[in-house]
N, C-alpha and C. Protein backbone atom coordinates (compact mmCIF):
# COMPACT_ATOMS: atom_id res chain seq x y z
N UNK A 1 335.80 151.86 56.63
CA UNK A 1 334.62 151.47 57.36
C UNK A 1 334.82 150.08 57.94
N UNK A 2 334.29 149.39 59.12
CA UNK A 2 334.30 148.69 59.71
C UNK A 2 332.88 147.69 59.82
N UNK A 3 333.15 147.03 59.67
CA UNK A 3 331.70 146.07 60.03
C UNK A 3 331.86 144.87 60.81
N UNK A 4 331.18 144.68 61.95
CA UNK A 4 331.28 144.22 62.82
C UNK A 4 329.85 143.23 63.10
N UNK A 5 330.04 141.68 62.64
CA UNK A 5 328.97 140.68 61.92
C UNK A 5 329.39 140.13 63.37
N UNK A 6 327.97 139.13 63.46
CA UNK A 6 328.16 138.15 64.24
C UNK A 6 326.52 137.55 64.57
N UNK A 7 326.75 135.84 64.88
CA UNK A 7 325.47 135.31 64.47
C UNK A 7 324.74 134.42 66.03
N UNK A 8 323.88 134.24 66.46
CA UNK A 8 323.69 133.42 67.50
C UNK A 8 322.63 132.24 66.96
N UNK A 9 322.64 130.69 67.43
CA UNK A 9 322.17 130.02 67.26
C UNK A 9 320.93 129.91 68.13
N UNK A 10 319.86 128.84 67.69
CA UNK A 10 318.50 128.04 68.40
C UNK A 10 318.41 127.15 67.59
N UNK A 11 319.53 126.13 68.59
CA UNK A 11 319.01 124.61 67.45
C UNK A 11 318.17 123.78 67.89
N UNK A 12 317.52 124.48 69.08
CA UNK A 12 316.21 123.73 69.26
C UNK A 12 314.86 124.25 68.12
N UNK A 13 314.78 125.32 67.35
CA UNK A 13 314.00 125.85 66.58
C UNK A 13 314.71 126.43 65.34
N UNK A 14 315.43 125.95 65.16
CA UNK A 14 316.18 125.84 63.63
C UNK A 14 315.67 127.15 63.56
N UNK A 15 316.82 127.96 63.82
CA UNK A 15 316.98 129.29 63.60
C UNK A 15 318.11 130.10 63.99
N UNK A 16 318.81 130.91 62.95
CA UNK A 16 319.79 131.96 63.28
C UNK A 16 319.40 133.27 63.29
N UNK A 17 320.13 134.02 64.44
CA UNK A 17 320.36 135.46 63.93
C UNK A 17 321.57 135.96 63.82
N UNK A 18 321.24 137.41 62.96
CA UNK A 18 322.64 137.88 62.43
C UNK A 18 322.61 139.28 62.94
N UNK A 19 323.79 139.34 63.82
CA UNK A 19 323.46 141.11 63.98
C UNK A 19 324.88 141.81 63.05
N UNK A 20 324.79 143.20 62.48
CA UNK A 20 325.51 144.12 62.01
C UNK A 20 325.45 145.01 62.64
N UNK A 21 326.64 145.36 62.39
CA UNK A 21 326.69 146.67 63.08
C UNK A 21 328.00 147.79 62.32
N UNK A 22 327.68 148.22 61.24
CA UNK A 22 329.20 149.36 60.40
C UNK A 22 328.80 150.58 60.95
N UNK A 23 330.13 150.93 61.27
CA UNK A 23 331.24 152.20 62.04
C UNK A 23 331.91 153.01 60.90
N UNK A 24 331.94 154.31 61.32
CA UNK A 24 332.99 155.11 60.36
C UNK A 24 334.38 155.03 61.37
N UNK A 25 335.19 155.34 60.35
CA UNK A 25 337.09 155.30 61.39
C UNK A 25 337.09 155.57 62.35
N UNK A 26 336.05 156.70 63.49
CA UNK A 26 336.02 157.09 64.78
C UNK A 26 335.40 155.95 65.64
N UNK A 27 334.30 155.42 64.90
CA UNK A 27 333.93 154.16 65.78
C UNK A 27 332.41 154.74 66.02
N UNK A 28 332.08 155.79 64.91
CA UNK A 28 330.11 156.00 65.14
C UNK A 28 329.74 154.89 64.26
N UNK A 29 328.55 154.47 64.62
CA UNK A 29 327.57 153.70 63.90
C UNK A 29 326.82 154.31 63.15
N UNK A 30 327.30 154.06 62.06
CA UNK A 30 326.50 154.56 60.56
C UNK A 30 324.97 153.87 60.18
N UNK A 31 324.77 152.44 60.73
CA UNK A 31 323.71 151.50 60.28
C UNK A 31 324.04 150.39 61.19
N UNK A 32 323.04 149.19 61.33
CA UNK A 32 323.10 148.79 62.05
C UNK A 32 321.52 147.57 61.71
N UNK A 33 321.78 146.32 61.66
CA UNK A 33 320.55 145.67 61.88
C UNK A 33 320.37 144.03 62.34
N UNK A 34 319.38 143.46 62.06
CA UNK A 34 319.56 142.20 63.21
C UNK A 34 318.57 141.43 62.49
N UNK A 35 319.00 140.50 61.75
CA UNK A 35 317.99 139.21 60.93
C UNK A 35 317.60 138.04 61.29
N UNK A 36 316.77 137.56 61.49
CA UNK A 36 316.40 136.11 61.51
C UNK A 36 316.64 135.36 59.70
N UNK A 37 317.34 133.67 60.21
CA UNK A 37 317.09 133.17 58.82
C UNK A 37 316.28 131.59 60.02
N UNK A 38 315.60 131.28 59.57
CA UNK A 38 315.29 129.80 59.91
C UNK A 38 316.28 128.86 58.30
N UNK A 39 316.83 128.61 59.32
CA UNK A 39 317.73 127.24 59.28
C UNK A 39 318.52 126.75 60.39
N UNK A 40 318.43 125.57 60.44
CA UNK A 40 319.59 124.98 61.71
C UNK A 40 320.63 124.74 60.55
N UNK A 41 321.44 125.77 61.22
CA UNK A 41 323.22 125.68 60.09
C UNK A 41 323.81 125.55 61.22
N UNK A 42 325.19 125.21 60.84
CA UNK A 42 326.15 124.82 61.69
C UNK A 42 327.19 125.75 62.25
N UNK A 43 327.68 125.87 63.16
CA UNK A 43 328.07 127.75 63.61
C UNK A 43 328.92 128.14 62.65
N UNK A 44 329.95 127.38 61.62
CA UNK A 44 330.46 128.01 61.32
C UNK A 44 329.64 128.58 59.98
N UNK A 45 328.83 127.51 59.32
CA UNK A 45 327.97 127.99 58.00
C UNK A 45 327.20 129.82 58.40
N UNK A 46 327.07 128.93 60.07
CA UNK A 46 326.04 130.80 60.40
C UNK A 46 326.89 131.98 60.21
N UNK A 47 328.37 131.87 60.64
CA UNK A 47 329.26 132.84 60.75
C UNK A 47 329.54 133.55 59.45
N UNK A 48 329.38 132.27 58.25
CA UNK A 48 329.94 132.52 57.40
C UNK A 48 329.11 133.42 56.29
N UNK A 49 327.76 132.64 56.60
CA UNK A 49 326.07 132.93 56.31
C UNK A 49 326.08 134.64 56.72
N UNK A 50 326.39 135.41 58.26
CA UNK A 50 326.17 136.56 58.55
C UNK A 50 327.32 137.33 57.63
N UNK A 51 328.72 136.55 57.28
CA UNK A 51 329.72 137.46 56.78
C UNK A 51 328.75 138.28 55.63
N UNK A 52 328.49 136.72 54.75
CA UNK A 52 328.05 137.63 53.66
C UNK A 52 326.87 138.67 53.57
N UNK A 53 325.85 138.16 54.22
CA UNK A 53 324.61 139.18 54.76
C UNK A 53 325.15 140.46 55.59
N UNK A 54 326.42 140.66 55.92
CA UNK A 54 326.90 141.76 56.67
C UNK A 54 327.61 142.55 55.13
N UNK A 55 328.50 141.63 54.46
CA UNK A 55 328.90 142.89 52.92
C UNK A 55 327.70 143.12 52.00
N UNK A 56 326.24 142.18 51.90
CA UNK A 56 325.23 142.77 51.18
C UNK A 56 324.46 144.22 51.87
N UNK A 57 324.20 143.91 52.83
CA UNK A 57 323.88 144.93 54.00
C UNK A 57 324.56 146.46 53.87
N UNK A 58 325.84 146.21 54.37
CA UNK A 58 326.68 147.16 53.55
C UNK A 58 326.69 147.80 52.20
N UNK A 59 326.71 146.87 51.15
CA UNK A 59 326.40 147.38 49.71
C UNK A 59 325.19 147.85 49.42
N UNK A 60 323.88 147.74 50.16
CA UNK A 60 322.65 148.17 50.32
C UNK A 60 322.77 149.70 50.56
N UNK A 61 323.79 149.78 51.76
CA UNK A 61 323.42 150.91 52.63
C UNK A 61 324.45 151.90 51.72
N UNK A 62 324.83 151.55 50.51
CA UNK A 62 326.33 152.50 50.15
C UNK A 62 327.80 152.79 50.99
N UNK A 63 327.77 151.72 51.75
CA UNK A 63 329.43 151.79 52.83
C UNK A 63 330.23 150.72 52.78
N UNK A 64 330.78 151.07 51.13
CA UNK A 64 331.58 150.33 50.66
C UNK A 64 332.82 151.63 50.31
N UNK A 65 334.23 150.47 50.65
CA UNK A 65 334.34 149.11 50.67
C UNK A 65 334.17 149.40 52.25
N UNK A 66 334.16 148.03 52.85
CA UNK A 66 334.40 147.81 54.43
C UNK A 66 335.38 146.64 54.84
N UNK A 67 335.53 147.05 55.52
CA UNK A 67 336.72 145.55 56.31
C UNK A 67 335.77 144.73 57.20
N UNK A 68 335.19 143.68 56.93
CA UNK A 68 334.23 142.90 57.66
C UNK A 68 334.88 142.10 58.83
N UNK A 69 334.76 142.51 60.33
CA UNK A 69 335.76 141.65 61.49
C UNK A 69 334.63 140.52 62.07
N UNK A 70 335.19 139.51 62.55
CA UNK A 70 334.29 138.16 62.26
C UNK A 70 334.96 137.69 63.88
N UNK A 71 334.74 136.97 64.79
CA UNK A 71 335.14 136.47 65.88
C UNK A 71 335.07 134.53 65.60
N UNK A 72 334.73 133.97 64.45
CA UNK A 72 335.11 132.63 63.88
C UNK A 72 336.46 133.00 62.86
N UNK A 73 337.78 132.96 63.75
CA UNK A 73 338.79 132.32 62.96
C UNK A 73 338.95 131.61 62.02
N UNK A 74 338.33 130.32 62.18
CA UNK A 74 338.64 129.15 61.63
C UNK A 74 337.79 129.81 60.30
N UNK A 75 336.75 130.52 60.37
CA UNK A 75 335.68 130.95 58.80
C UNK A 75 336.41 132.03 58.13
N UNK A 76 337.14 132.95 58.97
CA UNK A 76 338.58 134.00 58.38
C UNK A 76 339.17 133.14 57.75
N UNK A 77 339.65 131.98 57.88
CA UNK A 77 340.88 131.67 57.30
C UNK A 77 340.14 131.34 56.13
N UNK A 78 339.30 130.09 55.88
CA UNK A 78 339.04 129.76 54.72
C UNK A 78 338.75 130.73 54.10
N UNK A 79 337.82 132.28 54.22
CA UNK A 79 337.66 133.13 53.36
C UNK A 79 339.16 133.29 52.83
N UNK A 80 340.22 134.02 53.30
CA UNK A 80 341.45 134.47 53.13
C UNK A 80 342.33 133.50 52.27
N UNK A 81 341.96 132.24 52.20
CA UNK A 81 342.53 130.86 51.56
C UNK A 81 341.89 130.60 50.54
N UNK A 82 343.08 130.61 49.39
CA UNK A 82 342.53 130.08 48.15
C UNK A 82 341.95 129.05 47.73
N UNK A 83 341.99 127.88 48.76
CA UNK A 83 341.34 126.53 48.38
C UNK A 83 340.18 126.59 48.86
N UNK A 84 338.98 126.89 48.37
CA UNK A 84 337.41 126.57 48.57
C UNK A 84 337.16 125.30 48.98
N UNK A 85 336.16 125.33 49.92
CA UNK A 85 336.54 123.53 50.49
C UNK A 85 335.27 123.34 49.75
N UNK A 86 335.03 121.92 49.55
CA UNK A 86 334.09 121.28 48.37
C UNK A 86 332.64 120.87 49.33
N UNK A 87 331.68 122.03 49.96
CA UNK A 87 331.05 121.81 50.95
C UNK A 87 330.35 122.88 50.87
N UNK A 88 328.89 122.72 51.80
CA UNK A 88 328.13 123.82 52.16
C UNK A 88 328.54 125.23 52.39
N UNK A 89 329.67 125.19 53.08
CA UNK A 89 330.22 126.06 53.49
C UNK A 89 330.80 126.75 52.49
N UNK A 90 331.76 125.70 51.76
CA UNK A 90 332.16 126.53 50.29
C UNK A 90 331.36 127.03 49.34
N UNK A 91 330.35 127.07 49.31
CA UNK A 91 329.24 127.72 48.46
C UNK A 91 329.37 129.27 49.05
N UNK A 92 329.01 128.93 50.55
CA UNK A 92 328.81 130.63 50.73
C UNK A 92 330.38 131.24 50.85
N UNK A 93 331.29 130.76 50.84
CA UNK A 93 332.88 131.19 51.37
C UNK A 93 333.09 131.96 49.67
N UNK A 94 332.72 130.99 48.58
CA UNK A 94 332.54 131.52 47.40
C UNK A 94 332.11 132.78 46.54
N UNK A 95 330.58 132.42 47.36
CA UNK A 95 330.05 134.22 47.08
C UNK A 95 330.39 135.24 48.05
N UNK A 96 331.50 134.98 49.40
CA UNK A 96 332.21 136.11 49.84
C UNK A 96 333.06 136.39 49.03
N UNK A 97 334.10 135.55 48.25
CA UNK A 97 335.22 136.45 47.74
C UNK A 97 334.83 136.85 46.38
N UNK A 98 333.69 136.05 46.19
CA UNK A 98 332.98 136.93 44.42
C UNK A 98 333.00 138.16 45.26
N UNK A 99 332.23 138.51 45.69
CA UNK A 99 331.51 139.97 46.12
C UNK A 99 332.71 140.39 46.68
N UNK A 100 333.80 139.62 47.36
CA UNK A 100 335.54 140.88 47.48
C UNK A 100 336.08 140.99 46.46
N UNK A 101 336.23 140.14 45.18
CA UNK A 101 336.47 140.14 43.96
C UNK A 101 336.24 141.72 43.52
N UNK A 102 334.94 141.78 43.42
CA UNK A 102 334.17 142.88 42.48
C UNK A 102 334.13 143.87 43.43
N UNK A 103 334.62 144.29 44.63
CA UNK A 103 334.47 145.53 45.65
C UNK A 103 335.76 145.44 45.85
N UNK A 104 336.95 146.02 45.45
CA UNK A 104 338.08 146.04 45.55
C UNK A 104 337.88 147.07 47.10
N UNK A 105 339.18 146.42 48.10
CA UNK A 105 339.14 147.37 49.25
C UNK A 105 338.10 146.93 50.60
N UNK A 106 337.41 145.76 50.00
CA UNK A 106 336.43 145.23 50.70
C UNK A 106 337.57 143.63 51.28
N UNK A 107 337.18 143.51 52.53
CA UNK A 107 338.40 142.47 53.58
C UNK A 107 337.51 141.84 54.66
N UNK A 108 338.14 140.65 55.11
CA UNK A 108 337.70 140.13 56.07
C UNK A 108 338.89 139.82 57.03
N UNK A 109 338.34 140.19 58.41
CA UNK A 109 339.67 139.83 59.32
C UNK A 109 339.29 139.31 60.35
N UNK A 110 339.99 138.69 61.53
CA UNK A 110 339.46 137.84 62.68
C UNK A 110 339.67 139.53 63.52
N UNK A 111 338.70 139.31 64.42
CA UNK A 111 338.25 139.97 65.48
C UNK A 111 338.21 139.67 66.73
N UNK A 112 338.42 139.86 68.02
CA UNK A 112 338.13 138.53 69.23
C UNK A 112 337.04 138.95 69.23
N UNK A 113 336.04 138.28 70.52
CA UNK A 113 334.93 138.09 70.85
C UNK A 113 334.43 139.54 71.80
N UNK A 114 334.98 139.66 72.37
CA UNK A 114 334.77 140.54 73.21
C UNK A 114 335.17 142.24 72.60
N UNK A 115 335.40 142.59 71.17
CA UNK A 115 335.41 143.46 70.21
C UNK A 115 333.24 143.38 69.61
N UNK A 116 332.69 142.04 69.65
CA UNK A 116 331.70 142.24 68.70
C UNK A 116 330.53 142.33 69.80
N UNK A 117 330.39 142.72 70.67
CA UNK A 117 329.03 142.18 72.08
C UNK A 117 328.20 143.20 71.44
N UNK A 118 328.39 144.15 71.10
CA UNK A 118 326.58 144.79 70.22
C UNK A 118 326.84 144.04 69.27
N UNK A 119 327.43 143.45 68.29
CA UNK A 119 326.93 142.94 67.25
C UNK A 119 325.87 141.57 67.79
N UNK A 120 327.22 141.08 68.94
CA UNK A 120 325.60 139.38 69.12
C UNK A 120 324.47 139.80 69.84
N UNK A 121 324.93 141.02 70.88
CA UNK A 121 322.92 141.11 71.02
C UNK A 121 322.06 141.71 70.00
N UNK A 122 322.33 142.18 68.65
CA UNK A 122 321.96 142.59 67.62
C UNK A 122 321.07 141.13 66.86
N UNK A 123 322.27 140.16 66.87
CA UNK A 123 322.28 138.86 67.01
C UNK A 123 321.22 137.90 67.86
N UNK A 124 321.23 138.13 68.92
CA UNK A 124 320.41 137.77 69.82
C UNK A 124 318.67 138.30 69.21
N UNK A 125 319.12 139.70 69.44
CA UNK A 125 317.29 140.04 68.87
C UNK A 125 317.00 139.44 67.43
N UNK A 126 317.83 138.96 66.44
CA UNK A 126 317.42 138.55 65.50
C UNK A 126 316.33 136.78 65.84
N UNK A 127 317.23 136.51 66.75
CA UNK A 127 316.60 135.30 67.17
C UNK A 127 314.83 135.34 67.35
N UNK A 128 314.66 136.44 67.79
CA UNK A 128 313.28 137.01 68.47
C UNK A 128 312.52 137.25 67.24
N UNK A 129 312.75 137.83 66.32
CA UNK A 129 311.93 138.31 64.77
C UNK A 129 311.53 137.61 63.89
N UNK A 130 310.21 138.32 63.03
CA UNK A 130 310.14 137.38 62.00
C UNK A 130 310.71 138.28 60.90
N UNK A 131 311.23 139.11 61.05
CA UNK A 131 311.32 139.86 59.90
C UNK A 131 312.66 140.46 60.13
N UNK A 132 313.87 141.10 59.30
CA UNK A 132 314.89 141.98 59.47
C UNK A 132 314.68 143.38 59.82
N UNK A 133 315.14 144.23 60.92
CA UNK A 133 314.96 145.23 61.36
C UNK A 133 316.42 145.91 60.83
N UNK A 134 316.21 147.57 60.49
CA UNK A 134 317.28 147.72 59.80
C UNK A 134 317.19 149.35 60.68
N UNK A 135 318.72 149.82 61.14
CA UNK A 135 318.60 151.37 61.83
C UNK A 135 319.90 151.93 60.79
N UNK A 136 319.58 153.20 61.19
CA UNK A 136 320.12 154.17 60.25
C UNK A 136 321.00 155.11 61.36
N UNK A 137 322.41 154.97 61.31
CA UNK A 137 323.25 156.13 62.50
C UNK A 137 322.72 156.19 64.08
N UNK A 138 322.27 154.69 63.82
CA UNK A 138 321.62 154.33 65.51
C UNK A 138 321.15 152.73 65.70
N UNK A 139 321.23 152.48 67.20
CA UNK A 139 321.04 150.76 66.99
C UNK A 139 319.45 150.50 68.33
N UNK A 140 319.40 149.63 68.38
CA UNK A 140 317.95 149.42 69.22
C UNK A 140 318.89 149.60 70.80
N UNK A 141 317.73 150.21 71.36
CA UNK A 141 317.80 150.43 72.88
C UNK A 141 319.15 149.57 73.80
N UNK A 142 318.56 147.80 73.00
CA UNK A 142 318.83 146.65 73.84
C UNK A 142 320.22 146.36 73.58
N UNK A 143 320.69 147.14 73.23
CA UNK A 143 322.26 146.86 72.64
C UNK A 143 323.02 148.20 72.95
N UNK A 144 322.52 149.69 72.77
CA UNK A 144 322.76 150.83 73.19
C UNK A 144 323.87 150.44 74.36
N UNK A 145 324.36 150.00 75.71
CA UNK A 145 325.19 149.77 76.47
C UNK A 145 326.74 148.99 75.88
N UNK A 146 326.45 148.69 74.57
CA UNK A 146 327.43 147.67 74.54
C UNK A 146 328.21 148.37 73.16
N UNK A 147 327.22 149.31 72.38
CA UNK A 147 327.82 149.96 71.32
C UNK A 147 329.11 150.61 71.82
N UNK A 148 329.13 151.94 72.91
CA UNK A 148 330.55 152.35 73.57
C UNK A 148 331.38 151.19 73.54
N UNK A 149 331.21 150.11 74.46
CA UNK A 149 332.41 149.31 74.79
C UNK A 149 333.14 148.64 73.95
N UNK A 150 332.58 148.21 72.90
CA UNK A 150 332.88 148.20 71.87
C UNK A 150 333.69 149.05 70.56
N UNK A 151 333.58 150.31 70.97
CA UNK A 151 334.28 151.48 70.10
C UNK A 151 335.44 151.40 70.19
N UNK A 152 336.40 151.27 68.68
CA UNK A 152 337.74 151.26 68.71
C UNK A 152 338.18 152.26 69.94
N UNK A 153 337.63 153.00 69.67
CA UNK A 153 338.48 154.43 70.82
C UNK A 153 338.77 153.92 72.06
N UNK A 154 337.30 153.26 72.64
CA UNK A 154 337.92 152.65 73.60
C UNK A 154 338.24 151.26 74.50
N UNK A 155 338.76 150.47 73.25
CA UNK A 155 339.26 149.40 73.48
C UNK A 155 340.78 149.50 73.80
């Protein structure tokens, strides 16, 4: 399974969203949803912030393990790197590899940008909510165009 995270900022209103979006091996969308958190975090804390809200999400929905693809490099590496940096960030980089720890088969890998575009307008609508919206083997309308282009098949 595939999961495909990604977060958009408003640091004029201290607020992130997080969109998900997990695929079975063909590239259907099994689930799919889009959160608001109010906090002004810093892009990579957000990136790192959606990783893990993208493997709880997952473990919610029973589509484990998954390979979580991320378009922040620089937040791949430190997950993948044994040295936890002594920082905000390392708190949450922490409870990613607890939770890869204990889900054997569960991974994080860099992704480019142009692989995740339903995940950030997923992302985007999170910005808009007060609440987490969650779909089941389907995603909202406003993203529907970008799910295809996105499909391994046809990248």
């Amino acid at each position: 399974m595939s999961t495909i995270i990604d977060d958009a900022l408003d640091l004029i209103h201290g607020k992130v969203g997080v969109g998900i979006i997990i695929r079975n091996h063909l590239g259907e969308v099994l689930a799919s949803c889009a959160q608001p958190i109010l906090a002004a975090l810093s892009p990579a804390l957000a990136e790192a912030t959606a990783i893990l809200r993208g493997f709880i999400f997952a473990s919610e929905s029973g589509i484990l393990p998954c390979t979580m693809e991320s378009d922040a490099q620089v937040v791949v590496k430190l997950i993948n790197n044994d040295n936890v940096p002594l920082s905000d960030i390392g708190i949450i980089i922490k409870d990613i590899t607890s939770f890869m720890d204990a889900h054997p088969g569960c991974k994080v890998v860099f992704a480019p940008r142009q692989a995740n575009s339903a995940a950030h307008g997923l992302a985007k609508l999170g910005l808009s909510l007060d609440n987490a919206l969650f779909w089941i083997e389907e995603t909202p309308s406003c993203v529907a165009p970008f799910v295809l282009g996105d499909c391994p098949a046809q990248l």
